[in-house]
N, C-alpha and C. Protein backbone atom coordinates (compact mmCIF):
# COMPACT_ATOMS: atom_id res chain seq x y z
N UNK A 1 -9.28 1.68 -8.70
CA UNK A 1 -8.80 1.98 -7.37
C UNK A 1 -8.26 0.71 -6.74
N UNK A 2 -7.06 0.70 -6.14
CA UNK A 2 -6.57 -0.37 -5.85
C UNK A 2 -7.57 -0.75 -4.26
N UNK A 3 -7.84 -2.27 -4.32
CA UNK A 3 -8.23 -2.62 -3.33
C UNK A 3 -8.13 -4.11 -2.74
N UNK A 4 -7.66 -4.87 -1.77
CA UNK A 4 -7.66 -3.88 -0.82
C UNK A 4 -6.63 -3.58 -0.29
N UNK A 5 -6.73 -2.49 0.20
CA UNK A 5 -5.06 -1.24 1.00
C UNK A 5 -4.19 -2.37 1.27
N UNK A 6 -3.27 -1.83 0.33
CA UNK A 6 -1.96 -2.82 0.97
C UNK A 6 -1.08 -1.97 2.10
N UNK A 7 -0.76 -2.79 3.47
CA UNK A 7 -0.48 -1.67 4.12
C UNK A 7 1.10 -2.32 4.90
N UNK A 8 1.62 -1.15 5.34
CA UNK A 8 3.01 -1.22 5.75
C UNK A 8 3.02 -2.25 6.91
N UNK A 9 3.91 -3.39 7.15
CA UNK A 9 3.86 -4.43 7.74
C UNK A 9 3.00 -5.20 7.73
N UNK A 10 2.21 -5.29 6.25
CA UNK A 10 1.38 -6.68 6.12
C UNK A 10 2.76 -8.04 5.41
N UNK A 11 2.28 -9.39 5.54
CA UNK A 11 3.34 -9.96 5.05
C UNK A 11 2.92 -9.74 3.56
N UNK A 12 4.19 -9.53 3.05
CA UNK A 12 4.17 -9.66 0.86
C UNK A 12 3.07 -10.73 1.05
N UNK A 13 2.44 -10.99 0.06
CA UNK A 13 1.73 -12.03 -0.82
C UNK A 13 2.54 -13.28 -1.49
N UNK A 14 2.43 -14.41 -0.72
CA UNK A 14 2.86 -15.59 -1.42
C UNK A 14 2.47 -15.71 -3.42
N UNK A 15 3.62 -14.57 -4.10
CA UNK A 15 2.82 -15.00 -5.79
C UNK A 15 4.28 -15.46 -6.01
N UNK A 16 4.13 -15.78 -7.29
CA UNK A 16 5.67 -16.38 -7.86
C UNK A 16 5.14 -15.96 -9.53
N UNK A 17 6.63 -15.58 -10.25
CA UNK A 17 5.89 -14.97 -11.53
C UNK A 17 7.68 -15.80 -12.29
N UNK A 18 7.43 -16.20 -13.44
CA UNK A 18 8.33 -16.27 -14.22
C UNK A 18 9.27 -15.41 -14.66
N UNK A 19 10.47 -15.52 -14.93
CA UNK A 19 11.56 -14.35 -15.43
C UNK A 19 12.29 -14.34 -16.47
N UNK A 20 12.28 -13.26 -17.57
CA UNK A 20 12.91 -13.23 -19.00
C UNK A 20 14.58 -14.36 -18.37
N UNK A 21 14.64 -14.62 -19.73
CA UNK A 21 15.73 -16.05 -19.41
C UNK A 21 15.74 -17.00 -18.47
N UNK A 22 14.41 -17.44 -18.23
CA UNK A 22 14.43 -18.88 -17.59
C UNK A 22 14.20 -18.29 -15.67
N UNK A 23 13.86 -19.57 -15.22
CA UNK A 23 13.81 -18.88 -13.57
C UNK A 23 12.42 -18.10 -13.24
N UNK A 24 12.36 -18.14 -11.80
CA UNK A 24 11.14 -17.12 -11.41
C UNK A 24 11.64 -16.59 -10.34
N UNK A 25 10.57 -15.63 -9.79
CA UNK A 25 10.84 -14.83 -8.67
C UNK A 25 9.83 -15.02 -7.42
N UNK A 26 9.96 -15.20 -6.33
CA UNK A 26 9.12 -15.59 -5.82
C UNK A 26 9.48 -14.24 -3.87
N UNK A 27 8.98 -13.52 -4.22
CA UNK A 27 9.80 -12.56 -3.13
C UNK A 27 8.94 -12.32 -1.49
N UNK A 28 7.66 -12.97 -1.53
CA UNK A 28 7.83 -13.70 -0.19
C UNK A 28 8.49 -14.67 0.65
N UNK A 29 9.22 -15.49 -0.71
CA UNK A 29 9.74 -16.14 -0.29
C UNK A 29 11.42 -16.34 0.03
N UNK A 30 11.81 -15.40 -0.31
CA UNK A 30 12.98 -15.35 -0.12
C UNK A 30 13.30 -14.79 1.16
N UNK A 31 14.68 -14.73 1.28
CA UNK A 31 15.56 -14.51 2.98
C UNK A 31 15.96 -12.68 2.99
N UNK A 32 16.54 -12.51 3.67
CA UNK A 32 16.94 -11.51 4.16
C UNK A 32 16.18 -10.37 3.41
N UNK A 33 16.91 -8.88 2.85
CA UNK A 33 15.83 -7.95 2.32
C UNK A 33 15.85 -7.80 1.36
N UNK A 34 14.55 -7.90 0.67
CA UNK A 34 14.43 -8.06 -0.82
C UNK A 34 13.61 -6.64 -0.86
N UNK A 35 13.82 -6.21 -2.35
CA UNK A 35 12.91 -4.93 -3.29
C UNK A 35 12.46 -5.36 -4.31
N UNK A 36 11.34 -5.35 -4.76
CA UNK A 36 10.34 -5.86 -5.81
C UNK A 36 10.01 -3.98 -6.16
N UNK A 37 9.64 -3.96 -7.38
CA UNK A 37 9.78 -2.61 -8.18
C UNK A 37 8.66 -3.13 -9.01
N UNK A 38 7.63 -3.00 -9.20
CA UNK A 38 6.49 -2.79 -10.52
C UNK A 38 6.65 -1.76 -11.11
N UNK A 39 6.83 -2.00 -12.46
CA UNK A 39 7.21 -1.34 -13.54
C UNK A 39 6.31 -1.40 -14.71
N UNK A 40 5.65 -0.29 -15.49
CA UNK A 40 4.01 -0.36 -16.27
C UNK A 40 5.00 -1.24 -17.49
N UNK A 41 5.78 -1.44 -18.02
CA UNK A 41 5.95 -2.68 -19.63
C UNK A 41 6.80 -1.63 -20.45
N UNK A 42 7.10 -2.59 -21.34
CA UNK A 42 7.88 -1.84 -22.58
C UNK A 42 7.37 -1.03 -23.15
N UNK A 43 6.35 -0.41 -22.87
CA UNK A 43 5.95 0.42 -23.23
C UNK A 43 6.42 1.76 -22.63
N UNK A 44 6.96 2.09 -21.98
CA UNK A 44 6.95 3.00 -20.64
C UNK A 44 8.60 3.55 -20.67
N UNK A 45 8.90 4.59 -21.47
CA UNK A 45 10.21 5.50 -21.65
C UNK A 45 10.56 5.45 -20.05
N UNK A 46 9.97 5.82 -19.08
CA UNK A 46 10.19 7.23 -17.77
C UNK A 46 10.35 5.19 -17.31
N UNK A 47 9.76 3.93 -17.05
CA UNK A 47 10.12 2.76 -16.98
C UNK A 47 12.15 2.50 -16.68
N UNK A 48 12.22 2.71 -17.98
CA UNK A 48 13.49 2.53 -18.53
C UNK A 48 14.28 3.25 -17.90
N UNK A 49 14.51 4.50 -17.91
CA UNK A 49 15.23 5.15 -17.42
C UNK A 49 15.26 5.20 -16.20
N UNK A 50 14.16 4.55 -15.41
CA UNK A 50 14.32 4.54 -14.02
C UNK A 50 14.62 3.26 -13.56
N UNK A 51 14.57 2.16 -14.43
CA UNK A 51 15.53 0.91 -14.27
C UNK A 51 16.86 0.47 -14.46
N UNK A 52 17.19 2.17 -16.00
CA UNK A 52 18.53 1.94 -16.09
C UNK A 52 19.40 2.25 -14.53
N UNK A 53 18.87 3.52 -14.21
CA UNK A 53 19.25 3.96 -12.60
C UNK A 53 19.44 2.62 -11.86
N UNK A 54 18.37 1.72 -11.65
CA UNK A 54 18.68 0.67 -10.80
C UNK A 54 19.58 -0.15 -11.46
N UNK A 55 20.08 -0.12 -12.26
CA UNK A 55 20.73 -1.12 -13.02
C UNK A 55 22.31 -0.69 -12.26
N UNK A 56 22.38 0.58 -12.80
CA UNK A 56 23.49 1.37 -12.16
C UNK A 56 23.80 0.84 -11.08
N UNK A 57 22.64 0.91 -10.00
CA UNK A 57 22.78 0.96 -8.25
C UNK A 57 22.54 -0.87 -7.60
N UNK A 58 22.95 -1.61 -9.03
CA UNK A 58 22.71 -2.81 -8.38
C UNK A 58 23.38 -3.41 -7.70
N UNK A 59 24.86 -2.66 -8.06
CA UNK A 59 26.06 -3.37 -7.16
C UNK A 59 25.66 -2.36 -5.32
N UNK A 60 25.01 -1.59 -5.34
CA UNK A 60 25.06 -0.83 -4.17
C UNK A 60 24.27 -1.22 -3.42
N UNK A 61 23.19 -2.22 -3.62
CA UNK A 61 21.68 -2.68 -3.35
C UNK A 61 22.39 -4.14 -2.49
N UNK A 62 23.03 -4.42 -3.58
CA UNK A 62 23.65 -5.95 -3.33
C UNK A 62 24.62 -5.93 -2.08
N UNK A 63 25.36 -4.72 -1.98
CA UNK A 63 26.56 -4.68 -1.23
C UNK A 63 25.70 -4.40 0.55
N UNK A 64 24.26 -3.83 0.79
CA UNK A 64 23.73 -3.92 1.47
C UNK A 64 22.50 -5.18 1.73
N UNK A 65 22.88 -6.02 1.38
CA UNK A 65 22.24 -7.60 1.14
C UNK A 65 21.42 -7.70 0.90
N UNK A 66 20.72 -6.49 -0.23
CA UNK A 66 19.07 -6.53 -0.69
C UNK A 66 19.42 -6.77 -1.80
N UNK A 67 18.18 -7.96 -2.19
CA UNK A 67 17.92 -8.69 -3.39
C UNK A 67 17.10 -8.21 -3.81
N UNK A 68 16.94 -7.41 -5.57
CA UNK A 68 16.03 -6.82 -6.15
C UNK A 68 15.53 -7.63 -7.21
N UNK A 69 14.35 -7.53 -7.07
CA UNK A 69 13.32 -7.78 -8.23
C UNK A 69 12.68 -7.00 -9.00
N UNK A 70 12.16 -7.15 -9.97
CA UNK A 70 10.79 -6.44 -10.96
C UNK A 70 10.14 -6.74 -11.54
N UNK A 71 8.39 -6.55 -11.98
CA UNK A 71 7.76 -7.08 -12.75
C UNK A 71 6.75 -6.37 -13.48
N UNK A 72 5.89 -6.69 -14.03
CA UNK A 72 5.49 -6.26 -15.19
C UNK A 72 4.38 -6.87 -15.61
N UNK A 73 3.19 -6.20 -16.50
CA UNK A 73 1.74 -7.10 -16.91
C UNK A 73 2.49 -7.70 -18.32
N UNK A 74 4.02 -7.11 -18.94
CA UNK A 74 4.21 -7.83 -20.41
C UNK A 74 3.98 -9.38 -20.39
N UNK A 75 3.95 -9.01 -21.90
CA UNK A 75 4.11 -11.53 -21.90
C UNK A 75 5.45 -11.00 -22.04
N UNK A 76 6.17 -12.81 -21.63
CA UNK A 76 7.66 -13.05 -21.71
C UNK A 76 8.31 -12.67 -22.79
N UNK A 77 7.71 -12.54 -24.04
CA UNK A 77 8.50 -12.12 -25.45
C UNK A 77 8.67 -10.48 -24.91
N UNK A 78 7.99 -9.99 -24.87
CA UNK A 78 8.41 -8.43 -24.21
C UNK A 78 9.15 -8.20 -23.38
N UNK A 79 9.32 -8.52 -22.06
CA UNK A 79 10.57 -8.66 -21.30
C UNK A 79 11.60 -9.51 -21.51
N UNK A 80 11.54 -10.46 -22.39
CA UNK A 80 12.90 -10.75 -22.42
C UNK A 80 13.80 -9.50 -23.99
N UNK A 81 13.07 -9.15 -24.44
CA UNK A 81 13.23 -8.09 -25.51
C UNK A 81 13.83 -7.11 -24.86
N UNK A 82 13.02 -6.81 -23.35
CA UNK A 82 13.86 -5.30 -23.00
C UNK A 82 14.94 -5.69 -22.13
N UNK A 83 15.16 -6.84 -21.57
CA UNK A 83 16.35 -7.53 -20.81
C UNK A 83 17.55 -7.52 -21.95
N UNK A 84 17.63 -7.77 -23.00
CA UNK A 84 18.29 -7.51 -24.10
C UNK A 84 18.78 -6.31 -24.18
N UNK A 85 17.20 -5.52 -24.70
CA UNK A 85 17.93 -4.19 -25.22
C UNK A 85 18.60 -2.85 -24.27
N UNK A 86 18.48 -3.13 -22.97
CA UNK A 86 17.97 -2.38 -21.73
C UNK A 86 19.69 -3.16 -21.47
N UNK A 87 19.92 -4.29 -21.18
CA UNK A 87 21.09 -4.61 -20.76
C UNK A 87 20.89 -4.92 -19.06
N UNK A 88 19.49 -5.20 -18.55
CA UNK A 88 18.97 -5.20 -17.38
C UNK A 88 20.02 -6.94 -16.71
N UNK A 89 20.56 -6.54 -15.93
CA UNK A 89 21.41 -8.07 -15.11
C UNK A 89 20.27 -8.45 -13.70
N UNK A 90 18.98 -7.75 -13.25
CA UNK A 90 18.27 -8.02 -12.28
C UNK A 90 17.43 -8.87 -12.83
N UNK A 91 16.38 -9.57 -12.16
CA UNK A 91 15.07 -10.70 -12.30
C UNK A 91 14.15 -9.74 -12.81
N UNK A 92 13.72 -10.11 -14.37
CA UNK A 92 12.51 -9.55 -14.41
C UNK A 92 11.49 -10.08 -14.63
N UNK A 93 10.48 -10.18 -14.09
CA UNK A 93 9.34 -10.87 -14.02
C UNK A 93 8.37 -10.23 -15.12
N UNK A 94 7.23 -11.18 -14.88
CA UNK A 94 6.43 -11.46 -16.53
C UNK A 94 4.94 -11.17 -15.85
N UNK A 95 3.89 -11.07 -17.18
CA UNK A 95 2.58 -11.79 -16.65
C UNK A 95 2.35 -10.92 -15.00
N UNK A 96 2.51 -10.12 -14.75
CA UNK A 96 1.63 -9.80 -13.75
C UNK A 96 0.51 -9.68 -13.84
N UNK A 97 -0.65 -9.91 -13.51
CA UNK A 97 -2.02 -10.35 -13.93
C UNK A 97 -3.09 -8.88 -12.96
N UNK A 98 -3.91 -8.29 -13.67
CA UNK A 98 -4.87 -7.69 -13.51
C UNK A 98 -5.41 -7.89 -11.43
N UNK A 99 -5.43 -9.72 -10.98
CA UNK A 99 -6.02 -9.96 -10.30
C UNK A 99 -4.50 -9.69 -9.05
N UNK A 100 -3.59 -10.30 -9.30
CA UNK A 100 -2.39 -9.74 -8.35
C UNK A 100 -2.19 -8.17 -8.31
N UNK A 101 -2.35 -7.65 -9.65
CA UNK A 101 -2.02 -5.96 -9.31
C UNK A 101 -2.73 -5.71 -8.02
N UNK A 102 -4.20 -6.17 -7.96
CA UNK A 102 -5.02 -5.77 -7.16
C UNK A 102 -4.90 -6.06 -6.02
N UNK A 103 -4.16 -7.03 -5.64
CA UNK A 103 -3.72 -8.17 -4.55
C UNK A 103 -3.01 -7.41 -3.83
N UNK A 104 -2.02 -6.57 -4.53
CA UNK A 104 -0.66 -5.49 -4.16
C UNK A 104 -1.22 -4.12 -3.86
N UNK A 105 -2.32 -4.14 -4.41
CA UNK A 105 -2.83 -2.60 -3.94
C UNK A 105 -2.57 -1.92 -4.97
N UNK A 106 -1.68 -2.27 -6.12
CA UNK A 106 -1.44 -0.91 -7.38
C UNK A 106 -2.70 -0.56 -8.27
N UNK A 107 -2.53 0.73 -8.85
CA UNK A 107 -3.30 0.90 -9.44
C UNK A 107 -3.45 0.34 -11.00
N UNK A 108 -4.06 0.18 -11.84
CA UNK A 108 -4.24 -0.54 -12.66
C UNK A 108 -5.03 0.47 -14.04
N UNK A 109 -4.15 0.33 -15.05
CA UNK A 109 -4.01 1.22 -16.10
C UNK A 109 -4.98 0.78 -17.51
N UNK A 110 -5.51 0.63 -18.52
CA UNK A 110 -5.87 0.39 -19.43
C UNK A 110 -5.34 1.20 -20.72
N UNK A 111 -4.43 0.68 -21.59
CA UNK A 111 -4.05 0.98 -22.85
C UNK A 111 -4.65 2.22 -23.43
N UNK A 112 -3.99 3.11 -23.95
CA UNK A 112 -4.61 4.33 -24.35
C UNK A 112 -5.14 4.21 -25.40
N UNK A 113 -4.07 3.11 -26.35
CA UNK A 113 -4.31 2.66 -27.57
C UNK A 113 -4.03 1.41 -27.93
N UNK A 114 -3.93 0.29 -28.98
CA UNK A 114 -3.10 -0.86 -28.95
C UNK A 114 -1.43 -0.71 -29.50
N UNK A 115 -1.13 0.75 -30.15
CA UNK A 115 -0.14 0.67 -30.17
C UNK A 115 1.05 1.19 -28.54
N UNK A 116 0.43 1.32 -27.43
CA UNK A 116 1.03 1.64 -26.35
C UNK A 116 0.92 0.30 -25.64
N UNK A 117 -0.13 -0.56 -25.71
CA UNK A 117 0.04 -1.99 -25.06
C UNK A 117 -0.99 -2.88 -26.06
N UNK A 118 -0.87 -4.18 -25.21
CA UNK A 118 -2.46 -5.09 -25.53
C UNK A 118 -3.05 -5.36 -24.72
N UNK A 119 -2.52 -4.87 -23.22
CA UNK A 119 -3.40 -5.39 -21.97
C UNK A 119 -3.42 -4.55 -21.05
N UNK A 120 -3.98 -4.32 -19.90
CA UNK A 120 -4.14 -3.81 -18.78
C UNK A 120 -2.91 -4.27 -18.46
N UNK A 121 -2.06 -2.52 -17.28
CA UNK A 121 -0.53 -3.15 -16.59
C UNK A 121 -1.02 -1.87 -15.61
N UNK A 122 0.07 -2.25 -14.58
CA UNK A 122 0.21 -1.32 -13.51
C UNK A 122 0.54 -0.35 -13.73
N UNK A 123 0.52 0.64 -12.70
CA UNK A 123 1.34 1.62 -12.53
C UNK A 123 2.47 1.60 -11.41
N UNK A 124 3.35 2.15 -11.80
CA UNK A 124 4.64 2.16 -10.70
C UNK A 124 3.87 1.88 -9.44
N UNK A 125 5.15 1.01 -8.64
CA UNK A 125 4.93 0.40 -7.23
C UNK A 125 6.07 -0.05 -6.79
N UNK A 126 6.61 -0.09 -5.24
CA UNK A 126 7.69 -0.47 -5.08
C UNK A 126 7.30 -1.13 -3.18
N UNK A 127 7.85 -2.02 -3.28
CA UNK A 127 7.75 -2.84 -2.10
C UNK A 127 9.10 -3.56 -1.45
N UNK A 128 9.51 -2.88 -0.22
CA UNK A 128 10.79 -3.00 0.47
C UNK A 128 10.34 -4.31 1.42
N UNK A 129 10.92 -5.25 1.63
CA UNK A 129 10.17 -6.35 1.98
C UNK A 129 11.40 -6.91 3.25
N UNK A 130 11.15 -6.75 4.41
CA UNK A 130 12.48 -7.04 5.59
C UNK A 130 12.35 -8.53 5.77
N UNK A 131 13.65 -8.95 6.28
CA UNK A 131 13.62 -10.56 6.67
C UNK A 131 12.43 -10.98 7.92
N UNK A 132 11.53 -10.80 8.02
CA UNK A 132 10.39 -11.20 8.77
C UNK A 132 9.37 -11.94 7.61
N UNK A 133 10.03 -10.87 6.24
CA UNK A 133 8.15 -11.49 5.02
C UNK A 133 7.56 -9.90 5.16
N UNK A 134 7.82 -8.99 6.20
CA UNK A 134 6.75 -7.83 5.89
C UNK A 134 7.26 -6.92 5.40
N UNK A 135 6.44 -5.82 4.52
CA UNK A 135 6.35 -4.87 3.32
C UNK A 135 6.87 -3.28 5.15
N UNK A 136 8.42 -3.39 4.48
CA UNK A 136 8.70 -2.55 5.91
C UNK A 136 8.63 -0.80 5.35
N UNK A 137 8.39 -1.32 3.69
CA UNK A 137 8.30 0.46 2.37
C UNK A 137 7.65 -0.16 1.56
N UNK A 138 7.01 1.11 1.45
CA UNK A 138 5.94 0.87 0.09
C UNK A 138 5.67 2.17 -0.50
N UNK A 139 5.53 2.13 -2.13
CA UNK A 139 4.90 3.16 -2.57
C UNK A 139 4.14 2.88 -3.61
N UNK A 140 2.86 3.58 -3.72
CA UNK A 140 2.23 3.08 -5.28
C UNK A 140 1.60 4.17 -5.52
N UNK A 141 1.50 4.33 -6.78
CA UNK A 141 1.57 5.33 -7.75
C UNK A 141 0.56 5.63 -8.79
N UNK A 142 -0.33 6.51 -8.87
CA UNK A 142 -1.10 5.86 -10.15
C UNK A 142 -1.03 6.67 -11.37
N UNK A 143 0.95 7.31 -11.44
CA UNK A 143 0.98 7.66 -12.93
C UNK A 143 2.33 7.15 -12.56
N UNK A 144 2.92 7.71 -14.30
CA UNK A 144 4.18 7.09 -14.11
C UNK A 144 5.50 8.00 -13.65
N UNK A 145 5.18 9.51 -13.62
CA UNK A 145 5.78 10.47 -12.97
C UNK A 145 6.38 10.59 -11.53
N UNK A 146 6.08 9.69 -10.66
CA UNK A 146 5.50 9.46 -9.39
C UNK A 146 6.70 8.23 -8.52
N UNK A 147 7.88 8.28 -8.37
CA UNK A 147 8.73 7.22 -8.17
C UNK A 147 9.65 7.54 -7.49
N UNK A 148 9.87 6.67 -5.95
CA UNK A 148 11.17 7.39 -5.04
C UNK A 148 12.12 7.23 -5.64
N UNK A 149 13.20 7.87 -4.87
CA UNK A 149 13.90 8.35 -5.70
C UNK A 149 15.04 7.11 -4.90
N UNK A 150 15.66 6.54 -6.41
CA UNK A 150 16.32 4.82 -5.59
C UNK A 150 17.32 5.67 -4.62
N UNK A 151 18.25 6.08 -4.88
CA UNK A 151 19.71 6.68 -3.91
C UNK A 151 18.76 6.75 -2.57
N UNK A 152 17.74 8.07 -2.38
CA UNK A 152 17.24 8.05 -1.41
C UNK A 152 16.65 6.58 -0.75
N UNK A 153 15.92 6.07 -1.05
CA UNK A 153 15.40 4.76 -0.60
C UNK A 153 16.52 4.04 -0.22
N UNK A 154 17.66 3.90 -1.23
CA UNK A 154 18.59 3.12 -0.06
C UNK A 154 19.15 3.62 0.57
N UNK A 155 19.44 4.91 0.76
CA UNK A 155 19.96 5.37 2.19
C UNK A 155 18.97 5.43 3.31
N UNK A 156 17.50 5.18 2.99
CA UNK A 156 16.75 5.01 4.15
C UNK A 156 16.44 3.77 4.58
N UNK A 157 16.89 2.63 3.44
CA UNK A 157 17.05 1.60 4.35
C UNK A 157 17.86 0.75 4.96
N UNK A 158 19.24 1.47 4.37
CA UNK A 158 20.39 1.40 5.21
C UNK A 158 20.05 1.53 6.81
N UNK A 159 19.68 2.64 6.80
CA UNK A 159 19.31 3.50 7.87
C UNK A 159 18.74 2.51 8.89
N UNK A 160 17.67 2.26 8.26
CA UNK A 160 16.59 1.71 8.85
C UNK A 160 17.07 -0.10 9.35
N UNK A 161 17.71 -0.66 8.75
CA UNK A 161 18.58 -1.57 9.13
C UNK A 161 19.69 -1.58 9.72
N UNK A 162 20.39 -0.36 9.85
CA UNK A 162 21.96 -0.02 10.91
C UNK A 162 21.01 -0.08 12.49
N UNK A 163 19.81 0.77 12.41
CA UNK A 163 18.82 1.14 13.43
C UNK A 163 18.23 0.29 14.18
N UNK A 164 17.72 -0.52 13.29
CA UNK A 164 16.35 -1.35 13.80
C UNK A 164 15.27 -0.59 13.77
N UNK A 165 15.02 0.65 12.58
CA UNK A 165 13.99 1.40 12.67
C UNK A 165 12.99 0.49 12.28
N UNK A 166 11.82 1.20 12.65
CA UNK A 166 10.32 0.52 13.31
C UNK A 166 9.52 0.39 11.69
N UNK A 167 8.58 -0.38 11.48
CA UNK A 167 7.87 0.42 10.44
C UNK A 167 6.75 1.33 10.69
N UNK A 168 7.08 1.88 9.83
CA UNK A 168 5.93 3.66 10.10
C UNK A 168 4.69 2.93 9.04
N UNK A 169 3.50 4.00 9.84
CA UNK A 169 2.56 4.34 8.82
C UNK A 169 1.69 3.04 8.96
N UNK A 170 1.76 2.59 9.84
CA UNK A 170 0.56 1.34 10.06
C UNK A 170 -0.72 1.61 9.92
N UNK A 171 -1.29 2.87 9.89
CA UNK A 171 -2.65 3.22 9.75
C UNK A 171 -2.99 3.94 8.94
């Protein structure tokens, strides 16, 4: 059970994680609006296909001045494998660790078998992060079925930035 509640307008968590081909990501720390996406590893078909989607929508993400990220419990030989084979042009981060999943509030999975992983990884999570530092969307998930749907999300935070909408769901 993720703990403790990560909740809408807390600031992101100061972590920084390394990224397949060199570089890291560090998405408290960055400017204007960033999306960080936890994604369960190369292991994870329904993963892929929902990154190829973002892959698609990166020029559309970008053209509304959000900087996307993603990460993952793989070691770096695994993500830089699916940055390859995937054809992924976004930051993907490495090593997400058991003790940050928890940090984020996701839920946290254990290998069915060793041929599906070698370690404990998340489950889907996604964190919309506004130029203040605070988490202005969030969703977490504890299967992998379970994932907004990107088109929608960025038309709501279009929205929500043409607006100055508020963040919901503080309690």
């Amino acid at each position: 059970m993720p703990s403790p509640k990560f909740a809408a307008g807390d600031a992101f968590p100061d972590l920084t994680w390394d990224t397949a081909g060199g570089g890291s990501i560090s998405p408290a720390q960055g400017s204007g609006w960033r999306l960080l996406i936890v994604y369960r590893g190369k292991h994870c078909p329904l993963c892929k296909k929902y990154l190829g989607t973002l892959q698609e929508m990166l020029g559309d993400f970008a053209a509304q001045g959000i900087t996307v990220y993603t990460i993952s419990a793989d070691h770096k030989e695994k993500a830089e494998a699916d940055v390859v084979d995937q054809g992924w042009t976004f930051p993907v981060g490495y090593d997400l660790t058991p003790t940050q999943m928890r940090k984020l509030g996701t839920y946290v999975s254990d290998p069915r078998s060793p041929t599906e992983t070698d370690r404990p990884f998340s489950e889907p999570a996604l964190f919309a992060i506004n130029p203040a530092g605070q988490v202005q969307v969030l969703d977490i998930s504890n299967a992998p079925f379970a994932r907004p749907d990107l088109a929608g999300l960025l038309g709501g935070l279009k929205y929500i930035m043409a607006n100055d909408y508020p963040i919901r769901g503080r309690d």
